[in-house]
N, C-alpha and C. Protein backbone atom coordinates (compact mmCIF):
# COMPACT_ATOMS: atom_id res chain seq x y z
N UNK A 1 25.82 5.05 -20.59
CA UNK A 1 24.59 5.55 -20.06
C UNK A 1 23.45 5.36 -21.07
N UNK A 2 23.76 5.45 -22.53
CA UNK A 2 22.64 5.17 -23.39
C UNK A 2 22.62 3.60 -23.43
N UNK A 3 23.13 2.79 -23.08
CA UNK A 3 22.56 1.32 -23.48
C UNK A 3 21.98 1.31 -22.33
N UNK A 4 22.20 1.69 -21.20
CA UNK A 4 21.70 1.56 -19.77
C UNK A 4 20.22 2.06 -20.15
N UNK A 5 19.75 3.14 -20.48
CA UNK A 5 18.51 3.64 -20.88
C UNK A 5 17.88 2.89 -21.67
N UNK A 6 18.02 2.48 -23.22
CA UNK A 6 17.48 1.72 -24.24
C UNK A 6 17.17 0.25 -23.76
N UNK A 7 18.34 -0.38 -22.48
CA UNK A 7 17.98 -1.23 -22.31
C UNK A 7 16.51 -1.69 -20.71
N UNK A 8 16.65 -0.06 -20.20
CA UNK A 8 15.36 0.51 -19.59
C UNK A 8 14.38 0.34 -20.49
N UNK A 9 14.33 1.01 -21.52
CA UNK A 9 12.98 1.40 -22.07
C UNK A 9 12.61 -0.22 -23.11
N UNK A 10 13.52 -0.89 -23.11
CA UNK A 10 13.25 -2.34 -23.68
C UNK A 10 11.82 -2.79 -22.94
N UNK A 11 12.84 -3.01 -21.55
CA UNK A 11 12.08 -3.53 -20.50
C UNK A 11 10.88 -3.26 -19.81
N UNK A 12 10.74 -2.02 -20.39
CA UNK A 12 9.35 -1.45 -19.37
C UNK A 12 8.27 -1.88 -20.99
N UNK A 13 8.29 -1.49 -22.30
CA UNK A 13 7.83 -2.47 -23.00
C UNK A 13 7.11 -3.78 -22.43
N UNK A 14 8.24 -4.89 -21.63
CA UNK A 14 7.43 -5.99 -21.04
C UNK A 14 6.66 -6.42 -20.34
N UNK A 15 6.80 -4.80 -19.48
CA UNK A 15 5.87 -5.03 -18.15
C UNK A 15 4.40 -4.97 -18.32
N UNK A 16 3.28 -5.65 -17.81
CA UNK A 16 1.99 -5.61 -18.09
C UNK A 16 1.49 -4.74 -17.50
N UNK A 17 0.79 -3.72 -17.87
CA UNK A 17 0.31 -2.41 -17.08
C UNK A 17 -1.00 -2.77 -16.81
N UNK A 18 -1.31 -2.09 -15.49
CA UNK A 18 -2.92 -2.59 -15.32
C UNK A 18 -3.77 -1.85 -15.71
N UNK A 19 -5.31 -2.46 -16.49
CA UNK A 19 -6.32 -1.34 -16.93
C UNK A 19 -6.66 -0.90 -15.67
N UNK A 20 -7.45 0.11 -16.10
CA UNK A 20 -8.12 1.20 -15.50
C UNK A 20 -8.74 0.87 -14.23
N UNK A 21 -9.58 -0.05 -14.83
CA UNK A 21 -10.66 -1.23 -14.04
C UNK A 21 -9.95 -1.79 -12.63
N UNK A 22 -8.95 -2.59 -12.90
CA UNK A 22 -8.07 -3.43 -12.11
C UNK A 22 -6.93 -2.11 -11.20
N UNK A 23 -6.73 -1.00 -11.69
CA UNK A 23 -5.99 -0.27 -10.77
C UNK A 23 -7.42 0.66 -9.60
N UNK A 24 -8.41 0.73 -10.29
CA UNK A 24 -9.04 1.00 -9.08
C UNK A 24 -9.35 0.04 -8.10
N UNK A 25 -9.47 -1.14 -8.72
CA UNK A 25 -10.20 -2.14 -7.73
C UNK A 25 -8.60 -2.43 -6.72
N UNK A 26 -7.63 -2.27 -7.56
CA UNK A 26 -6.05 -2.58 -6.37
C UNK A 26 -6.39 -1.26 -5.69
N UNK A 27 -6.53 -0.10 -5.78
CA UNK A 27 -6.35 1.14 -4.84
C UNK A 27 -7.40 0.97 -3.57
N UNK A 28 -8.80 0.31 -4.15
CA UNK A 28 -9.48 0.19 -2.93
C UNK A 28 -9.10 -0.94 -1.50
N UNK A 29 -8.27 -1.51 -2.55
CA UNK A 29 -7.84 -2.85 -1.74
C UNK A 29 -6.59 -2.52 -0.81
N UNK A 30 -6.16 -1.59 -1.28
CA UNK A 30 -5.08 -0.98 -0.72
C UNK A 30 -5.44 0.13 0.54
N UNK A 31 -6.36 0.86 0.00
CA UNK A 31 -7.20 2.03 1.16
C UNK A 31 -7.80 1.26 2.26
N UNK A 32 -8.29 0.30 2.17
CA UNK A 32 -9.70 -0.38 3.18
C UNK A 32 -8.61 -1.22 3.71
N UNK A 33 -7.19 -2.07 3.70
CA UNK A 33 -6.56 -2.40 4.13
C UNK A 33 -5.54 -1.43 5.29
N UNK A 34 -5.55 -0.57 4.58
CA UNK A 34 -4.45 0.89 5.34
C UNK A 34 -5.52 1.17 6.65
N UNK A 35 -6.73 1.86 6.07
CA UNK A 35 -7.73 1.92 7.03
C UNK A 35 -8.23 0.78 8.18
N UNK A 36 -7.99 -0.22 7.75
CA UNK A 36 -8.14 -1.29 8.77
C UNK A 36 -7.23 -1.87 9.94
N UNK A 37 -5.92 -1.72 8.86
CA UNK A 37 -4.91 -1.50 10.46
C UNK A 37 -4.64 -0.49 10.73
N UNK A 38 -4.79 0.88 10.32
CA UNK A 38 -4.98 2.21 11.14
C UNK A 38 -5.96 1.75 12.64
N UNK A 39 -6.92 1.73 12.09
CA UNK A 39 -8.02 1.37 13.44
C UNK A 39 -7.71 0.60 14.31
N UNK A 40 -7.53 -0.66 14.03
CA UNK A 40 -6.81 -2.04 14.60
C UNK A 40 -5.97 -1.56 15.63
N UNK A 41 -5.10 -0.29 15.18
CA UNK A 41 -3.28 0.34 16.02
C UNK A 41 -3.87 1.17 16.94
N UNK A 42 -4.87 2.11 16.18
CA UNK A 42 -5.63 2.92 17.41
C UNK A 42 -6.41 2.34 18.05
N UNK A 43 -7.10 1.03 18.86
CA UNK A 43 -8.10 0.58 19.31
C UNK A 43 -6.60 -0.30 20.24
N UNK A 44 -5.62 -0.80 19.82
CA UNK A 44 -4.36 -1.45 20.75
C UNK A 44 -4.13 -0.40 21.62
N UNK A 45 -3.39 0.94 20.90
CA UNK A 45 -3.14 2.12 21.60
C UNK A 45 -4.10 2.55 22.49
N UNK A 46 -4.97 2.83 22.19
CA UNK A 46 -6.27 3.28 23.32
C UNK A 46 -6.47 1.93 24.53
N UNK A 47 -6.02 1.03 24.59
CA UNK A 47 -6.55 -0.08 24.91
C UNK A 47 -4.79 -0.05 26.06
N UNK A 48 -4.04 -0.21 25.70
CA UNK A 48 -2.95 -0.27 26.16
C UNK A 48 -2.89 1.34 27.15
N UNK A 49 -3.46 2.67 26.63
CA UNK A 49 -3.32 3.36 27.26
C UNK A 49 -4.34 3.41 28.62
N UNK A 50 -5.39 3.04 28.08
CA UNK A 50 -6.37 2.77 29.39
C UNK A 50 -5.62 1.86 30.25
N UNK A 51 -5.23 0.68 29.84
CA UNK A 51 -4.61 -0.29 30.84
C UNK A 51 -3.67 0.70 31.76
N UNK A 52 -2.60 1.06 31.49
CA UNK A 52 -1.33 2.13 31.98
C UNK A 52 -2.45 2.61 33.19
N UNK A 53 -3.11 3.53 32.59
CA UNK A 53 -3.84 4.42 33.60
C UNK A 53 -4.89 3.73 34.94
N UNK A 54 -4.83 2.74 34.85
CA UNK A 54 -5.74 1.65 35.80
C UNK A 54 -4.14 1.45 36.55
N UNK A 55 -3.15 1.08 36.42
CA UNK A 55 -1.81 0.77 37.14
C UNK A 55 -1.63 2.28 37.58
């Protein structure tokens, strides 16, 4: 279990962490994407439910 760990904490060492800068600009990219097919699903749904209700 300890080489399993040491050889964890080697590895995270390698990984490139993102500045500050670059993790906000990924979070917005991430929000305005979520938000966009949120809307997209509700405008199908509303759209599909109107149809139903015309049949």
């Amino acid at each position: 279990m300890f080489k399993f760990l040491k050889n964890v904490s080697r590895e995270m060492k390698k990984v490139s962490w993102p500045t500050g800068k670059e993790l906000r600009s990924y979070t917005v990219i991430v929000l305005t994407t979520v938000i966009l097919i949120a809307i997209f699903f509700f405008i199908v749904d509303f759209g599909i439910s109107q149809l139903l209700e015309l049949l």
